[in-house]
Protein backbone atom coordinates (compact mmCIF):
# COMPACT_ATOMS: atom_id res chain seq x y z
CA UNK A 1 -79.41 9.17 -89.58
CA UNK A 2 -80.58 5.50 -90.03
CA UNK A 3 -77.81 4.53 -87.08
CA UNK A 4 -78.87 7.36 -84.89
CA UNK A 5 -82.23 5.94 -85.33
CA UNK A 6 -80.97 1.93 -84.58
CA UNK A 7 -79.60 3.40 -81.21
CA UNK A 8 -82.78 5.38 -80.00
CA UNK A 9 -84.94 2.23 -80.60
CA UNK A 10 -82.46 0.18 -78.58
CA UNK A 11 -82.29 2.74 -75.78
CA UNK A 12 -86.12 2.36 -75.63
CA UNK A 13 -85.97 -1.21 -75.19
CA UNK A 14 -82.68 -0.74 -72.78
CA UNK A 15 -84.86 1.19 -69.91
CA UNK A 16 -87.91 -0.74 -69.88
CA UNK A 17 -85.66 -4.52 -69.53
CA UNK A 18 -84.62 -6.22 -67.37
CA UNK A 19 -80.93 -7.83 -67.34
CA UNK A 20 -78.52 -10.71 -65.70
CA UNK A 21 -74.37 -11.92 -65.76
CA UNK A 22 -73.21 -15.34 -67.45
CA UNK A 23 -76.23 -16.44 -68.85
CA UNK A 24 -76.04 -19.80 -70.44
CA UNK A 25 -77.22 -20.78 -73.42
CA UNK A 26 -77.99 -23.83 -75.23
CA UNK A 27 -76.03 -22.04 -78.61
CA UNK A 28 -73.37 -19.91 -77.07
CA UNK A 29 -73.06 -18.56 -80.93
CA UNK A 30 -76.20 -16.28 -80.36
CA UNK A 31 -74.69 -14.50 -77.20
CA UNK A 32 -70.63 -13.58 -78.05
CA UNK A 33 -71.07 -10.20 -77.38
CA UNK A 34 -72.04 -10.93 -73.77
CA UNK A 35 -69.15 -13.41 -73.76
CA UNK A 36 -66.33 -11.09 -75.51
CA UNK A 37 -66.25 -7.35 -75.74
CA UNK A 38 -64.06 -7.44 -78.00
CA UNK A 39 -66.56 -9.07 -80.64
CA UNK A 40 -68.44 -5.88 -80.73
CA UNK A 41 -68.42 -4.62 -84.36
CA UNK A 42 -66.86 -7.77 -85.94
CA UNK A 43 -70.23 -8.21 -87.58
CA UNK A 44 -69.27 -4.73 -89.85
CA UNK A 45 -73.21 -3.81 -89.33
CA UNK A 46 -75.18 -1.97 -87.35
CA UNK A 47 -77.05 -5.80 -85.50
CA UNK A 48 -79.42 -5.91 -82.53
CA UNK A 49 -79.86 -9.82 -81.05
CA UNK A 50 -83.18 -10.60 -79.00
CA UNK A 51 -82.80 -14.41 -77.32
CA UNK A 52 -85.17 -15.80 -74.56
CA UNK A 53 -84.49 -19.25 -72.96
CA UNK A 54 -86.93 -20.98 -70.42
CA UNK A 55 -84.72 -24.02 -68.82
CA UNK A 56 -86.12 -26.98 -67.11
CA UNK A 57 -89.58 -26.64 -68.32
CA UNK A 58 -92.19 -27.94 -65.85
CA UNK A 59 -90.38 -27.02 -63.00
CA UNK A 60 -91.23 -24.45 -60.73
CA UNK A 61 -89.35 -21.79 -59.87
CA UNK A 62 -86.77 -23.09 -63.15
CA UNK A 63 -84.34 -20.55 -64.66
CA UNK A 64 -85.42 -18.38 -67.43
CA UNK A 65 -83.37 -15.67 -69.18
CA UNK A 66 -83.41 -13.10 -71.32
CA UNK A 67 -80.35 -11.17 -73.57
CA UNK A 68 -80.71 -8.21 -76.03
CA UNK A 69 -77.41 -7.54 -77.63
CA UNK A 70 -76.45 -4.39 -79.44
CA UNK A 71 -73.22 -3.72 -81.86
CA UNK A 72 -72.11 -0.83 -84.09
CA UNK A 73 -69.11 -0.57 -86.40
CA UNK A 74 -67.75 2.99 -86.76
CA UNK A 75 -64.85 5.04 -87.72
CA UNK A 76 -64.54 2.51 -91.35
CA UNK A 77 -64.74 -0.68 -88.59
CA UNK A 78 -61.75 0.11 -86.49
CA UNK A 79 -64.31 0.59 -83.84
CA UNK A 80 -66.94 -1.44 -82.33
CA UNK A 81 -69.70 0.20 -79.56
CA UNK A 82 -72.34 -1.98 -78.15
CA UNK A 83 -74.71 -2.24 -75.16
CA UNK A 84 -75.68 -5.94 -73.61
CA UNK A 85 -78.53 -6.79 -71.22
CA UNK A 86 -78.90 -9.71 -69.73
CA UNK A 87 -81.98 -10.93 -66.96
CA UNK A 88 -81.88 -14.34 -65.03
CA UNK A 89 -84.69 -15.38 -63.01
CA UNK A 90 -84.43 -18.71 -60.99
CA UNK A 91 -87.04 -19.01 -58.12
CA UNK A 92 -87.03 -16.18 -55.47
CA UNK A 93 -83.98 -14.69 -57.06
CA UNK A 94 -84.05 -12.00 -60.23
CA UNK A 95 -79.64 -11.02 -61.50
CA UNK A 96 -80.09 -8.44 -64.09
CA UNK A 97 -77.02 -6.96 -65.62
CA UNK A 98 -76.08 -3.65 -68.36
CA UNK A 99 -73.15 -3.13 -69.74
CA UNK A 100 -71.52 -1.01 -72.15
CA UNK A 101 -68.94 -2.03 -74.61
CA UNK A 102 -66.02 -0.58 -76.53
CA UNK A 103 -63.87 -2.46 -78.66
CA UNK A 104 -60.87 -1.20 -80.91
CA UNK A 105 -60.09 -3.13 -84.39
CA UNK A 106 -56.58 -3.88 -85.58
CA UNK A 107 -56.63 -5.21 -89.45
CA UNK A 108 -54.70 -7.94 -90.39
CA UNK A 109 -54.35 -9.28 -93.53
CA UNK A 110 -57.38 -11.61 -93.82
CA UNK A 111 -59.15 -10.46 -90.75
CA UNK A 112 -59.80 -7.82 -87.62
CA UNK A 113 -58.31 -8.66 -84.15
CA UNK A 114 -60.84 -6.85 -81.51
CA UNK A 115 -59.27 -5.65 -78.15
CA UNK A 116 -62.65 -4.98 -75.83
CA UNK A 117 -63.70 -3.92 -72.57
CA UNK A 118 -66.98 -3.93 -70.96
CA UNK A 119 -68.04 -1.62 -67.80
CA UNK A 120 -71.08 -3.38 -66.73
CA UNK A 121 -73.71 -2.79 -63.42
CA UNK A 122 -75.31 -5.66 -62.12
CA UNK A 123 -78.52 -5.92 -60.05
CA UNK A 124 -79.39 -8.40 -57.58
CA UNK A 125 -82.96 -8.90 -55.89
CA UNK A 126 -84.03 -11.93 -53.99
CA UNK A 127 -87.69 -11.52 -52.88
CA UNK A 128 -87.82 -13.62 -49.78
CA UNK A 129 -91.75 -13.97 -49.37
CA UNK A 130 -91.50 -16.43 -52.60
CA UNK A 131 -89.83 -18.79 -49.92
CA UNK A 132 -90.62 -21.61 -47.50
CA UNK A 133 -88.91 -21.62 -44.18
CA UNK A 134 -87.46 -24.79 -42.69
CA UNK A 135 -87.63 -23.37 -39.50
CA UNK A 136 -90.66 -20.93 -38.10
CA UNK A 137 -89.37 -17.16 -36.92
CA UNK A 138 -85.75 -17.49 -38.46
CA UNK A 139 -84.08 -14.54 -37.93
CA UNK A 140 -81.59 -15.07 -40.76
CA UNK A 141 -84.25 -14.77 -43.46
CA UNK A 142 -85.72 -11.20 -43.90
CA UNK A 143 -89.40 -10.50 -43.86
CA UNK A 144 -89.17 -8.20 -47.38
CA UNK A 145 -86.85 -8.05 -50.30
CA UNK A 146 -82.77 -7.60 -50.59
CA UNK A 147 -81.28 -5.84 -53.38
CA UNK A 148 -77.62 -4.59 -54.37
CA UNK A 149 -76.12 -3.22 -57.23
CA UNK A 150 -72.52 -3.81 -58.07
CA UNK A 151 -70.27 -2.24 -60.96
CA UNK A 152 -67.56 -4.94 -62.62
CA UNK A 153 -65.49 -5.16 -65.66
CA UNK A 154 -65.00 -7.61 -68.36
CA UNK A 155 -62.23 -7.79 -71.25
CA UNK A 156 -61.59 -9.99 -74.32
CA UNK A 157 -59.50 -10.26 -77.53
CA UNK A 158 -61.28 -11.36 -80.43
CA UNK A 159 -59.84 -12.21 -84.22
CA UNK A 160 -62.12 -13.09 -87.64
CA UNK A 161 -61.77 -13.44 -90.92
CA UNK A 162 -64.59 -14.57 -93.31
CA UNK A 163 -63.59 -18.50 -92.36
CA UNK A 164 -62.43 -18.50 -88.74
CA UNK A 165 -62.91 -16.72 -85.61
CA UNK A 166 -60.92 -17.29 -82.32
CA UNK A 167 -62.00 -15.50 -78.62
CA UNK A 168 -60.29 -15.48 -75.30
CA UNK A 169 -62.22 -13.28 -72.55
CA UNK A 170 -62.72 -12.72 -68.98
CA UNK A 171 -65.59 -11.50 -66.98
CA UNK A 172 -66.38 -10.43 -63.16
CA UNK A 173 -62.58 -9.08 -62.69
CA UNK A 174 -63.99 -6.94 -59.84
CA UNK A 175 -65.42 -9.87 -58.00
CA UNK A 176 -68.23 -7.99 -55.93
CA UNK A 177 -69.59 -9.48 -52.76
CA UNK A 178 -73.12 -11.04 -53.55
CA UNK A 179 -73.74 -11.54 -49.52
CA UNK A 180 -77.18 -10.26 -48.31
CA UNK A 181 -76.29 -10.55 -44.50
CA UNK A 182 -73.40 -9.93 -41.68
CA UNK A 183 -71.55 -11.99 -38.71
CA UNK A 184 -71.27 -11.28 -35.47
CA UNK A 185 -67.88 -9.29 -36.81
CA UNK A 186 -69.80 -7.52 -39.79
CA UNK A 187 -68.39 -9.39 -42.56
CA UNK A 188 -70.36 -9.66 -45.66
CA UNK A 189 -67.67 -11.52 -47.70
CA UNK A 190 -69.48 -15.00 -47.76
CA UNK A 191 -70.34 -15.12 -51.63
CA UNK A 192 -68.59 -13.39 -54.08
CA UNK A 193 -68.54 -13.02 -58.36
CA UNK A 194 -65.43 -15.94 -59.28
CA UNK A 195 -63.61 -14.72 -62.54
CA UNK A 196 -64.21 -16.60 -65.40
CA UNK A 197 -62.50 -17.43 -68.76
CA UNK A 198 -63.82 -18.01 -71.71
CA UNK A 199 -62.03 -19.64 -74.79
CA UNK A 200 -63.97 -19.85 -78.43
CA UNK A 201 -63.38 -20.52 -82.05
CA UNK A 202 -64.25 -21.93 -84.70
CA UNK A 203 -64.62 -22.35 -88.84
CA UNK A 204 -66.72 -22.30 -91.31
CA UNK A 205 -66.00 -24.28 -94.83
CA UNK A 206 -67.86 -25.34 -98.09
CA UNK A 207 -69.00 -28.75 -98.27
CA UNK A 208 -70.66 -28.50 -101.37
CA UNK A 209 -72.26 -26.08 -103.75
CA UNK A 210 -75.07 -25.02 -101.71
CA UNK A 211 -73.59 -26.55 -97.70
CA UNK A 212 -71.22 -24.84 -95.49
CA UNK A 213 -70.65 -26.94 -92.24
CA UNK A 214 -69.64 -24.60 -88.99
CA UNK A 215 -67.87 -26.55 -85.83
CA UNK A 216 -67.45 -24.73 -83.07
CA UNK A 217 -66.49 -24.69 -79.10
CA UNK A 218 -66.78 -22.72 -75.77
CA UNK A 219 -64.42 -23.56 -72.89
CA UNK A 220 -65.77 -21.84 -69.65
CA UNK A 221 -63.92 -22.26 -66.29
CA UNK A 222 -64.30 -20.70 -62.92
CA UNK A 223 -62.19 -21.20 -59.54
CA UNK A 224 -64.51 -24.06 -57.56
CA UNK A 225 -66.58 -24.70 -60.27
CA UNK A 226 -65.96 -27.85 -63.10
CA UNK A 227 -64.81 -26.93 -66.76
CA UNK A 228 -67.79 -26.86 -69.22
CA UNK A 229 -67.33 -27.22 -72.39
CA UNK A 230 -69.53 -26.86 -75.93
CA UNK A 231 -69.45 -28.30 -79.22
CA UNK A 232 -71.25 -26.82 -81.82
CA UNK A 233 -71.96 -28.36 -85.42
CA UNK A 234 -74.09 -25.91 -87.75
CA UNK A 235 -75.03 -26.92 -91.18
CA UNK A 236 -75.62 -23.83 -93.41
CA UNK A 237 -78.10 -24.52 -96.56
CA UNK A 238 -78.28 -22.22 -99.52
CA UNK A 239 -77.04 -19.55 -97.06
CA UNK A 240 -80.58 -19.60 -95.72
CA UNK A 241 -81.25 -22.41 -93.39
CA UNK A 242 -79.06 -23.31 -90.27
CA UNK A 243 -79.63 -26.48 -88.55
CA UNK A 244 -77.48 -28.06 -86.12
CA UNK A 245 -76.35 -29.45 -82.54
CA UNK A 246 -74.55 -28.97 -79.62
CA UNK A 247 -73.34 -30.90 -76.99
CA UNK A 248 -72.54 -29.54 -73.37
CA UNK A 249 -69.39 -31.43 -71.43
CA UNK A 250 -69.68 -30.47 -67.69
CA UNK A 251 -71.23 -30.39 -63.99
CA UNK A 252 -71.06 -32.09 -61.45
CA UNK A 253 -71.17 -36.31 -61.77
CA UNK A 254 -71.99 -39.00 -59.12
CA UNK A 255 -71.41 -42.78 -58.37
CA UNK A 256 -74.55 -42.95 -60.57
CA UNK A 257 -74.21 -40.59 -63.19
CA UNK A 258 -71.29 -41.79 -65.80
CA UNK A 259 -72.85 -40.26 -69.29
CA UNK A 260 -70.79 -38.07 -71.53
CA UNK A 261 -72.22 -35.42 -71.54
CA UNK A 262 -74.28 -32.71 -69.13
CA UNK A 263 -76.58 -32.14 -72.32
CA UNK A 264 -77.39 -32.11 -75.76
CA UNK A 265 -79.14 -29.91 -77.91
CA UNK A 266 -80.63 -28.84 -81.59
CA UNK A 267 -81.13 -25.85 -83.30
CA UNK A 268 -82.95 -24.39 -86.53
CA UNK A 269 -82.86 -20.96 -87.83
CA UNK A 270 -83.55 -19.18 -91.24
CA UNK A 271 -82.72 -16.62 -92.60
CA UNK A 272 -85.31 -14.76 -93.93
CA UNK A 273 -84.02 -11.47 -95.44
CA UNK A 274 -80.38 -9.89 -95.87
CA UNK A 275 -81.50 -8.13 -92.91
CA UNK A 276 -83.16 -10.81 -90.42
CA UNK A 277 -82.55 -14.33 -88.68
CA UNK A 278 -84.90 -16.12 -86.94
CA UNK A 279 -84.44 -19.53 -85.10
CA UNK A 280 -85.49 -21.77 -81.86
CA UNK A 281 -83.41 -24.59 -80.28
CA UNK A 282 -84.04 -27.40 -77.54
CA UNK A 283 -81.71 -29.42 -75.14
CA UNK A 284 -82.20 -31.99 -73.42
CA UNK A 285 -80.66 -32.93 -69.90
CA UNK A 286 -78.67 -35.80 -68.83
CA UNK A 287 -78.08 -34.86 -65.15
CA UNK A 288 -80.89 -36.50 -62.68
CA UNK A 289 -83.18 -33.27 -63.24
CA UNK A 290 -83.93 -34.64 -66.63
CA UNK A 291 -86.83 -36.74 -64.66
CA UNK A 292 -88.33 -33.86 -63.59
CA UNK A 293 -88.93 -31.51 -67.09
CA UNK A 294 -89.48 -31.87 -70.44
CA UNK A 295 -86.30 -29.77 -71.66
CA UNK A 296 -84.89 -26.51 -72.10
CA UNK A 297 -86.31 -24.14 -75.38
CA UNK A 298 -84.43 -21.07 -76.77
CA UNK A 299 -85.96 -18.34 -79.02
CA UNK A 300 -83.70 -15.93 -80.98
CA UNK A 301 -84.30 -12.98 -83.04
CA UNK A 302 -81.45 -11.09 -84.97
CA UNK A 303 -81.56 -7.66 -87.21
CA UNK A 304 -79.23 -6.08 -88.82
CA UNK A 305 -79.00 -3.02 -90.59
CA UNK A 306 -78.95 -3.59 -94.51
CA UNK A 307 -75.86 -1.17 -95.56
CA UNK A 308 -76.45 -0.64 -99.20
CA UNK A 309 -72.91 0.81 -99.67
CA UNK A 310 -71.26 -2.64 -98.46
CA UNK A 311 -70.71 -5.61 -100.69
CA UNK A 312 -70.87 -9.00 -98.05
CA UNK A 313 -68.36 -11.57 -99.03
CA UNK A 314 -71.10 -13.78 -97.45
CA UNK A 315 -73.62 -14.03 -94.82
CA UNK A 316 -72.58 -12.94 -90.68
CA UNK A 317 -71.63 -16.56 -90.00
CA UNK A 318 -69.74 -15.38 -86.33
């Protein structure tokens, strides 16, 4: 009854969002299920996962997202169900995106490899009286809004154990045409979803009665587009307080831009029940924007049910 429950308040919350594909996030930890469909269930409770993330504050028209993530364990956690939203809004331009996930769970010895697949529907809107014409009376730019909808399909494998987690996924495998106008010929195909890949792990080990330290990564890669790549360190204090960094390798450099990194960022969370885990994070930009806003913030909310009849090795560290 109590997951029946868990799955009418999401549905609630499902029709009256808003949602978007390939969101990025300053912690790539707090959106796997978006990521992987095959990490739905690995968390062996009923979780829902609220994150917003306003980028570029103080400029206008500056991305800002939204993700709710849903996952359920049934059948004794050989199966994983979930639902994932996801909303992007960056100037004129909303992407919203819902899919539904199903993932089956092999057991190994020390941990469960998930084999996922997502069906998702995306929505695209681009309200053209939000922009400024170079040119008076261009014909190319309608006078009202443009909208599409377009179905696609993502899959992933995904292994854990209490210690270690490893993911490889891929998203947009039906790479629908995002065009909004025709040639002379009627062709539309002039911007299209790329696949992607997506390649995660990482550990988690004691570093002292009361400290667990958790590295991580995220390799992303698209056709025409640079490798980007995340490091994550979390430091885990009396299984209640999580404070870390990442740092984001990637984009596109210049003659003048030679720095390490495309940005760097900090995170604190706490847990504050079996059941909930709260945190906010901040990065900072080393690309030339970074003259132009004050940073990027990131707001994350995570529930999960409380099963009474499961004893936890230890807290959902992946």
């Amino acid at each position: 009854m109590r997951y029946l429950f868990f799955i009418f308040i999401f549905t609630i919350i499902t029709f009256s969002s808003q949602a978007q594909q390939q969101v990025q996030l300053n912690k790539f930890m707090n959106n796997k299920l978006s990521l992987n469909p095959g990490y739905a269930g690995s968390l062996e409770a009923p979780c829902i996962s609220c994150v917003h993330r306003s980028q570029w504050v103080g400029v206008t028209g500056a991305p800002s997202s939204e993700v709710i993530n849903l996952q359920v364990p049934m059948f004794n956690n050989r199966v994983g169900v979930g639902a994932s939203i996801t909303h992007d809004r960056i100037g004129p331009t909303n992407v919203w995106d819902f899919g539904l996930i199903y993932s089956y769970r092999l057991k190994f010895k020390k941990g469960y490899l998930g084999i996922g697949v997502e069906g998702t529907l995306k929505g695209y809107r681009v309200d053209w009286n939000q922009t400024t014409a170079t040119h008076v009376d261009d014909d190319l730019i309608p006078m009202t809004e443009s909208s599409k909808f377009l179905p696609d399909v993502d899959a992933g494998l995904y292994y854990n154990s209490d210690k270690f987690f490893v993911g490889l996924s891929i998203s947009s495998l039906l790479r629908g045409d995002l065009s909004f106008m025709e040639d002379e010929a009627g062709n539309t195909d002039f911007s299209r979803d790329e696949i992607h890949a997506y390649l995660m792990s990482g550990v988690v080990f004691d570093a002292g009665e009361n400290l667990r330290i958790k590295p991580a990564f995220l390799v992303k890669a698209a056709r025409n587009a640079p490798v980007s790549v995340d490091l994550n360190c979390t430091f885990i204090f009396f299984d209640k307080l999580w404070t870390g960094m990442n740092h984001r390798f990637g984009g596109l450099y210049t003659e003048n831009s030679n720095v390490a990194a495309e940005s760097i960022g900090f995170m604190l969370q706490y847990q504050l029940s079996n059941s909930l885990r709260a945190g906010i994070s901040y990065d900072y930009s080393f690309s030339q924007i970074k003259d132009f806003n004050s940073g990027s913030y990131e707001f994350i909310v995570q529930y999960c049910l409380d099963r009474k009849d499961r004893r936890y090795a230890n807290p959902r560290f992946f």
